[in-house]
PDB file of N, CA and C in Angstrom:
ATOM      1  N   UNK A   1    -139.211  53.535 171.966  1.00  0.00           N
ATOM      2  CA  UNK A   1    -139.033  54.887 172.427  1.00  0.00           C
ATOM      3  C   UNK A   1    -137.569  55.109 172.846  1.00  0.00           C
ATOM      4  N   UNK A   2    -137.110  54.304 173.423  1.00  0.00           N
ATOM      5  CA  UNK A   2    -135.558  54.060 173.772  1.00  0.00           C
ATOM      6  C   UNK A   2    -134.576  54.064 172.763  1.00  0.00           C
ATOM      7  N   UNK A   3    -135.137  53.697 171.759  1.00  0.00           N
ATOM      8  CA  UNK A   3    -133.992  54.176 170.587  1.00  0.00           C
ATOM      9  C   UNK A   3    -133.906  55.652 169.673  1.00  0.00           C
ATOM     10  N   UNK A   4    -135.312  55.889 170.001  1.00  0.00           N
ATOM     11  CA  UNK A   4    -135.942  57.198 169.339  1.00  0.00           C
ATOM     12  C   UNK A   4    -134.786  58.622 170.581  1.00  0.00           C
ATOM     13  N   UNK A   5    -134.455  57.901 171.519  1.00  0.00           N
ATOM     14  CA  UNK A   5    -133.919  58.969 172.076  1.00  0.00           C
ATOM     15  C   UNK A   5    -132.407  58.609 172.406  1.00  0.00           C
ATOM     16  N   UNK A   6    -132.211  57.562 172.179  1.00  0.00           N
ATOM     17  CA  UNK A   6    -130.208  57.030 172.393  1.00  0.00           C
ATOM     18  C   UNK A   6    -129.481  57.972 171.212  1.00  0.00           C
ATOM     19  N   UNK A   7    -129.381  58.703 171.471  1.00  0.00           N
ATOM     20  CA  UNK A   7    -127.706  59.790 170.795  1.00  0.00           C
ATOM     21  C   UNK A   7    -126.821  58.579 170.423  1.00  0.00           C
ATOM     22  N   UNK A   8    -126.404  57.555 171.072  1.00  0.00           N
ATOM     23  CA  UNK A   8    -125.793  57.014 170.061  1.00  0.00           C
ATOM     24  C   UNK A   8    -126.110  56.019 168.722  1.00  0.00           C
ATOM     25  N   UNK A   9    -127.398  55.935 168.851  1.00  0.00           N
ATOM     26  CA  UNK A   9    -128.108  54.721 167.873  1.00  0.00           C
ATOM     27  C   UNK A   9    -128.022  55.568 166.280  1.00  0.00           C
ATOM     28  N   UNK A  10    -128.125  54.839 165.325  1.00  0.00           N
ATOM     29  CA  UNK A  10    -128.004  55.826 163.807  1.00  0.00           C
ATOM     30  C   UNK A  10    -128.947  56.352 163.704  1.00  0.00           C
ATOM     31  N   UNK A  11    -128.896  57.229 163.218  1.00  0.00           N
ATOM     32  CA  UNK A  11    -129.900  58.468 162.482  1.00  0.00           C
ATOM     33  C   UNK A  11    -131.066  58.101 162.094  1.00  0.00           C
ATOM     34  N   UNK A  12    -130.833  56.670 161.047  1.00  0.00           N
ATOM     35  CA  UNK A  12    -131.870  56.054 160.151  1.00  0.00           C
ATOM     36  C   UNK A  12    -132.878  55.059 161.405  1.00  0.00           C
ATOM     37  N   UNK A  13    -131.755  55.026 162.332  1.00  0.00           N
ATOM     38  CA  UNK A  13    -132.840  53.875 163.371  1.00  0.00           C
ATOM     39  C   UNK A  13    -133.608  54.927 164.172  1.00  0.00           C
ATOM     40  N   UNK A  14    -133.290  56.424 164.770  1.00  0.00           N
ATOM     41  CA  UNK A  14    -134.216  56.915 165.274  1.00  0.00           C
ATOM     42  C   UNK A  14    -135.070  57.610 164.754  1.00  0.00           C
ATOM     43  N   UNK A  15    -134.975  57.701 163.670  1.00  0.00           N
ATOM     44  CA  UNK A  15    -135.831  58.185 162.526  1.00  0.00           C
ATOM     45  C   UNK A  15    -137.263  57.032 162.486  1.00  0.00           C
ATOM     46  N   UNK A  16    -136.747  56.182 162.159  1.00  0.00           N
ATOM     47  CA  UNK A  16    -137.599  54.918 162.161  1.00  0.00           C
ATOM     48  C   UNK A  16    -138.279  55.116 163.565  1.00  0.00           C
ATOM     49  N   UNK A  17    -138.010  54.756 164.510  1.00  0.00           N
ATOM     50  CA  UNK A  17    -138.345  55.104 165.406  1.00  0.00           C
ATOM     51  C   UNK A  17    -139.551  55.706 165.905  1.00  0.00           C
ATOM     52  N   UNK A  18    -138.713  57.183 166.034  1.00  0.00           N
ATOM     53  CA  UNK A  18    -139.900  58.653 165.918  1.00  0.00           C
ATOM     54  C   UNK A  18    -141.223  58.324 164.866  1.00  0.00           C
ATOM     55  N   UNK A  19    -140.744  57.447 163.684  1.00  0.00           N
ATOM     56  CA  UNK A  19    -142.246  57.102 163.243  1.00  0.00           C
ATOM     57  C   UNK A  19    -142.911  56.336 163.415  1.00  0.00           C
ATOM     58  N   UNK A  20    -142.314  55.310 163.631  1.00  0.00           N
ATOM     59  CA  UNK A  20    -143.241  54.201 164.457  1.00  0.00           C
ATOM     60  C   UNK A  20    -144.248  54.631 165.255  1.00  0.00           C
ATOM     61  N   UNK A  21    -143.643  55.627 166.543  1.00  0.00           N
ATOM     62  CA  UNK A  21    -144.340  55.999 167.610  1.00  0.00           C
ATOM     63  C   UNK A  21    -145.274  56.711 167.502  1.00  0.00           C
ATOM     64  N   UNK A  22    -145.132  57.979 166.309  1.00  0.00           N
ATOM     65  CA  UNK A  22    -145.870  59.253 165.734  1.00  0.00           C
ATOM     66  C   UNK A  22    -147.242  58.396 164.995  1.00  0.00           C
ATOM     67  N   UNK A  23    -146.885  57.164 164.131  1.00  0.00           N
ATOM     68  CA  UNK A  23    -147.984  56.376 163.350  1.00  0.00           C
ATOM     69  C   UNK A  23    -148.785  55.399 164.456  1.00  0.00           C
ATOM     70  N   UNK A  24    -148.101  55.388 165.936  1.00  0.00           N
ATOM     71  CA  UNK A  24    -149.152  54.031 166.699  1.00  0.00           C
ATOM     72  C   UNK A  24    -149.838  55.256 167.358  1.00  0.00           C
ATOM     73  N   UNK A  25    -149.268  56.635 167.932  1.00  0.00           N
ATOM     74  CA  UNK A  25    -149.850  57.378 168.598  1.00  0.00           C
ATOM     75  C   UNK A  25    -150.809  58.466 167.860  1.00  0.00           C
ATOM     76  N   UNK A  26    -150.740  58.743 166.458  1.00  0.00           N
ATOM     77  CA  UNK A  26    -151.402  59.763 166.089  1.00  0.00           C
ATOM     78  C   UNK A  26    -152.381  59.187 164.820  1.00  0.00           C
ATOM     79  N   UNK A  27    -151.910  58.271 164.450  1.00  0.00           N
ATOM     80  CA  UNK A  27    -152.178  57.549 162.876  1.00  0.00           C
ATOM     81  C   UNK A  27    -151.632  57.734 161.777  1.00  0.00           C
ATOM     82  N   UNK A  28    -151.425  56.856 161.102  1.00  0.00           N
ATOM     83  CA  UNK A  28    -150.749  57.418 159.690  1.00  0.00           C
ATOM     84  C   UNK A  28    -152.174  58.900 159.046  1.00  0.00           C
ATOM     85  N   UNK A  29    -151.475  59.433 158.269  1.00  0.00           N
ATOM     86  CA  UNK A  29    -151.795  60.356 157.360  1.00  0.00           C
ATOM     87  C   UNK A  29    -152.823  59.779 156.598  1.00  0.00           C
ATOM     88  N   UNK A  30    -153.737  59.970 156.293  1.00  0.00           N
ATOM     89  CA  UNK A  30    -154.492  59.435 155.174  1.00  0.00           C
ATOM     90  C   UNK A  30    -154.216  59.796 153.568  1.00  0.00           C
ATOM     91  N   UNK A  31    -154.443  58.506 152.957  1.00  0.00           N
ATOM     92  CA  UNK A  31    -153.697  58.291 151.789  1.00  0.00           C
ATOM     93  C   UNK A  31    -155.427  58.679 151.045  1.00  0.00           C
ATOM     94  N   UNK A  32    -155.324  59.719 149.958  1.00  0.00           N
ATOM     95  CA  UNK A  32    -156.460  60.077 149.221  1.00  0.00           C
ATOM     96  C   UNK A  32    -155.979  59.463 147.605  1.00  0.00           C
ATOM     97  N   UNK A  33    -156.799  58.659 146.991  1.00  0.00           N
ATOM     98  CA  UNK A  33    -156.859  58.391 145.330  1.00  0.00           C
ATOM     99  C   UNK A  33    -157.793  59.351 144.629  1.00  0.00           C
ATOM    100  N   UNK A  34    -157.225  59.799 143.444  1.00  0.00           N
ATOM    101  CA  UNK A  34    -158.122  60.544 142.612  1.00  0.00           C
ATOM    102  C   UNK A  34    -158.930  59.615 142.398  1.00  0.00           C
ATOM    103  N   UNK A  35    -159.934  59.581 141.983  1.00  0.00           N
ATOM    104  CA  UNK A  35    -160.998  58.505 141.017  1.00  0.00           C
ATOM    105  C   UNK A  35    -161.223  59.391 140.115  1.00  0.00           C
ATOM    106  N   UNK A  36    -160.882  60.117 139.476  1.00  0.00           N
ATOM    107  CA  UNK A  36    -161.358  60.711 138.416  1.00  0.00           C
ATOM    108  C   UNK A  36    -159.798  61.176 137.768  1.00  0.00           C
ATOM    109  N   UNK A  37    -159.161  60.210 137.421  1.00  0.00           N
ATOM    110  CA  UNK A  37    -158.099  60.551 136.634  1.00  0.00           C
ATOM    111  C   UNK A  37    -158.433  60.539 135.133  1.00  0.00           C
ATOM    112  N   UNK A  38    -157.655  60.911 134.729  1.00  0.00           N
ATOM    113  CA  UNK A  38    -157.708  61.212 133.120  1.00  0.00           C
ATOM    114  C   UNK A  38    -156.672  60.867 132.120  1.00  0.00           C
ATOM    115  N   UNK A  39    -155.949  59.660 132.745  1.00  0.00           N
ATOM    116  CA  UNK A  39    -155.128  58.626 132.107  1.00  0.00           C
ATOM    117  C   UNK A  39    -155.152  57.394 132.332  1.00  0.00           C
ATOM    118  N   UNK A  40    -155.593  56.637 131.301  1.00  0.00           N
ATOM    119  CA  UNK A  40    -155.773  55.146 131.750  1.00  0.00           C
ATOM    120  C   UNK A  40    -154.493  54.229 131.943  1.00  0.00           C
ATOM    121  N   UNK A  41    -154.801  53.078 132.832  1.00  0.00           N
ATOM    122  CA  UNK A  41    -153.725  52.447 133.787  1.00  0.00           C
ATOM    123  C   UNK A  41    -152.732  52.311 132.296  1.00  0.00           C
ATOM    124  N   UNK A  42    -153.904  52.071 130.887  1.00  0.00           N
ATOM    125  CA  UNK A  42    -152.494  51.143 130.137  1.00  0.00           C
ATOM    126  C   UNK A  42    -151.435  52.396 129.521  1.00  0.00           C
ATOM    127  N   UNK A  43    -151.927  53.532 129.811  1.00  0.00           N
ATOM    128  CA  UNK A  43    -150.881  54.762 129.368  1.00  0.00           C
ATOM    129  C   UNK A  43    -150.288  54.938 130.022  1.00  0.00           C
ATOM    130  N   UNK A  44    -150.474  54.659 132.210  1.00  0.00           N
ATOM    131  CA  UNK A  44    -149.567  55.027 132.665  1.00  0.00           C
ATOM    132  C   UNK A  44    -148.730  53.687 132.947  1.00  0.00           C
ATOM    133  N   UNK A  45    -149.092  52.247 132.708  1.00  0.00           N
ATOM    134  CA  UNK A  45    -148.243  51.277 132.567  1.00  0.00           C
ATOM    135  C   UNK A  45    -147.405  51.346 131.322  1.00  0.00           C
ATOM    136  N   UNK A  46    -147.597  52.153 130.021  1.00  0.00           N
ATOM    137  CA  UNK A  46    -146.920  52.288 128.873  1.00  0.00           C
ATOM    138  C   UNK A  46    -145.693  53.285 129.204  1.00  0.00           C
ATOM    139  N   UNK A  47    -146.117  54.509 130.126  1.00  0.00           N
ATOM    140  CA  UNK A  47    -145.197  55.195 130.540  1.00  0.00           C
ATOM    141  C   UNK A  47    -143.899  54.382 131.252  1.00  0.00           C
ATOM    142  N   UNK A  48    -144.627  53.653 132.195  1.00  0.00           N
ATOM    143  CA  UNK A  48    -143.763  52.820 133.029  1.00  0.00           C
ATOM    144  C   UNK A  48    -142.840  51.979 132.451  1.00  0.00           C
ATOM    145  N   UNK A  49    -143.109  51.457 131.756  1.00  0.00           N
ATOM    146  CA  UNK A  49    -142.599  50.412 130.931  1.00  0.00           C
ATOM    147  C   UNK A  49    -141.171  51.315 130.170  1.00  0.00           C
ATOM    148  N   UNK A  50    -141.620  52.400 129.455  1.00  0.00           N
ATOM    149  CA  UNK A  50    -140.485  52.957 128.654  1.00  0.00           C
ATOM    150  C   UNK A  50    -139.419  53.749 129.593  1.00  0.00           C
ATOM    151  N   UNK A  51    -139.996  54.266 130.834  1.00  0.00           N
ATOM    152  CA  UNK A  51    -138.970  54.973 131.972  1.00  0.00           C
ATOM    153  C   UNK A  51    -138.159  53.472 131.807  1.00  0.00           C
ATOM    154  N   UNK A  52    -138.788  52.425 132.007  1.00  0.00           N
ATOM    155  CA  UNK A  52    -137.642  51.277 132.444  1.00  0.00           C
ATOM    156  C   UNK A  52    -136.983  50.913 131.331  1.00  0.00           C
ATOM    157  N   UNK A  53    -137.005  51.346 129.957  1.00  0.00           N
ATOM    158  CA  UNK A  53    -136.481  50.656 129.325  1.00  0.00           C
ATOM    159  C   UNK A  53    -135.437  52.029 128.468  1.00  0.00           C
ATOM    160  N   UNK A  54    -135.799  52.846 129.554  1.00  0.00           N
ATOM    161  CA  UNK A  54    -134.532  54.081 129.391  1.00  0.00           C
ATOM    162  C   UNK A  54    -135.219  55.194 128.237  1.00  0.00           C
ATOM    163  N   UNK A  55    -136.204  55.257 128.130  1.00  0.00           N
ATOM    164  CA  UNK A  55    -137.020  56.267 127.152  1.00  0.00           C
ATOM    165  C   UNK A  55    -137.888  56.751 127.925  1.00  0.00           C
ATOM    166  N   UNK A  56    -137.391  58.218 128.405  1.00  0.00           N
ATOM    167  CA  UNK A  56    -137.786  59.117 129.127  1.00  0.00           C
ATOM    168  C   UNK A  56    -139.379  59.856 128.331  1.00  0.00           C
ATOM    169  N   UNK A  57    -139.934  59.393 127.855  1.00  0.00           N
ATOM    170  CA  UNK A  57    -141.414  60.278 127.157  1.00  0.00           C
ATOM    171  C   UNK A  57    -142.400  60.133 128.151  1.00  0.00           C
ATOM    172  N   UNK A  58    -142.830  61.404 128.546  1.00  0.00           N
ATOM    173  CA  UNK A  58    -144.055  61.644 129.412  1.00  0.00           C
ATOM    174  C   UNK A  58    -145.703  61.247 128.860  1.00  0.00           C
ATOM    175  N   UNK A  59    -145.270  61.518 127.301  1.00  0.00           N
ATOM    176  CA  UNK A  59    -146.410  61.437 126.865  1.00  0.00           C
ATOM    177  C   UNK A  59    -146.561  59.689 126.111  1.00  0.00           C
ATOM    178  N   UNK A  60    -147.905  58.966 126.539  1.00  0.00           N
ATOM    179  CA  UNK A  60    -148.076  57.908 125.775  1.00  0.00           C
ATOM    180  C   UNK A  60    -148.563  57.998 124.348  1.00  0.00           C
ATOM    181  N   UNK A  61    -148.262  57.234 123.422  1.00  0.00           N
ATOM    182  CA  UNK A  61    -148.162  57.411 122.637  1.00  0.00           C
ATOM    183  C   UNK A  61    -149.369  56.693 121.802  1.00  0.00           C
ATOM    184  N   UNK A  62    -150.128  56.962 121.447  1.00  0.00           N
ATOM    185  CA  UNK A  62    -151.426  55.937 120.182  1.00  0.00           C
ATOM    186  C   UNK A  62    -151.019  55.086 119.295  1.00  0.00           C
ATOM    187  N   UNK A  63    -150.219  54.591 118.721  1.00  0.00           N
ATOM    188  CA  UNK A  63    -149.956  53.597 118.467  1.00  0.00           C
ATOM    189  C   UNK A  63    -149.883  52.303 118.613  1.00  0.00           C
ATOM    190  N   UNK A  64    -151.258  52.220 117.713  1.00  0.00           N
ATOM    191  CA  UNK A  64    -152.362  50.495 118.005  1.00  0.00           C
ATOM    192  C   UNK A  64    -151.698  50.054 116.542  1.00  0.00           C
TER     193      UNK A  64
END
């Protein structure tokens, strides 16, 4: 709490901070998963794969 309010501590440390305190005192946010998505992991690991390999295509591609 002491750093969450020192004016001189960095930005990024009372930031940190303020959330620490906000997540022990209020709870984190709850994190919701679709279960009913409509792309399978290996299209969006195919996506993944080509963002990293510098080929920006949103769409996966069928090619078996």
């Amino acid at each position: 709490c002491e750093v969450m309010t020192d004016g001189a501590a960095p930005p990024s440390a009372r930031v940190a901070a303020a959330t620490a305190v906000l997540d022990r005192g209020w709870g984190r946010a709850p994190q919701f998963i679709d279960m009913k998505a409509s792309v399978s992991f290996t299209d969006e690991f195919e996506i993944f794969v080509r963002r990293l390999a510098g080929q920006h295509s949103h769409e996966p591609t069928n090619e078996e």
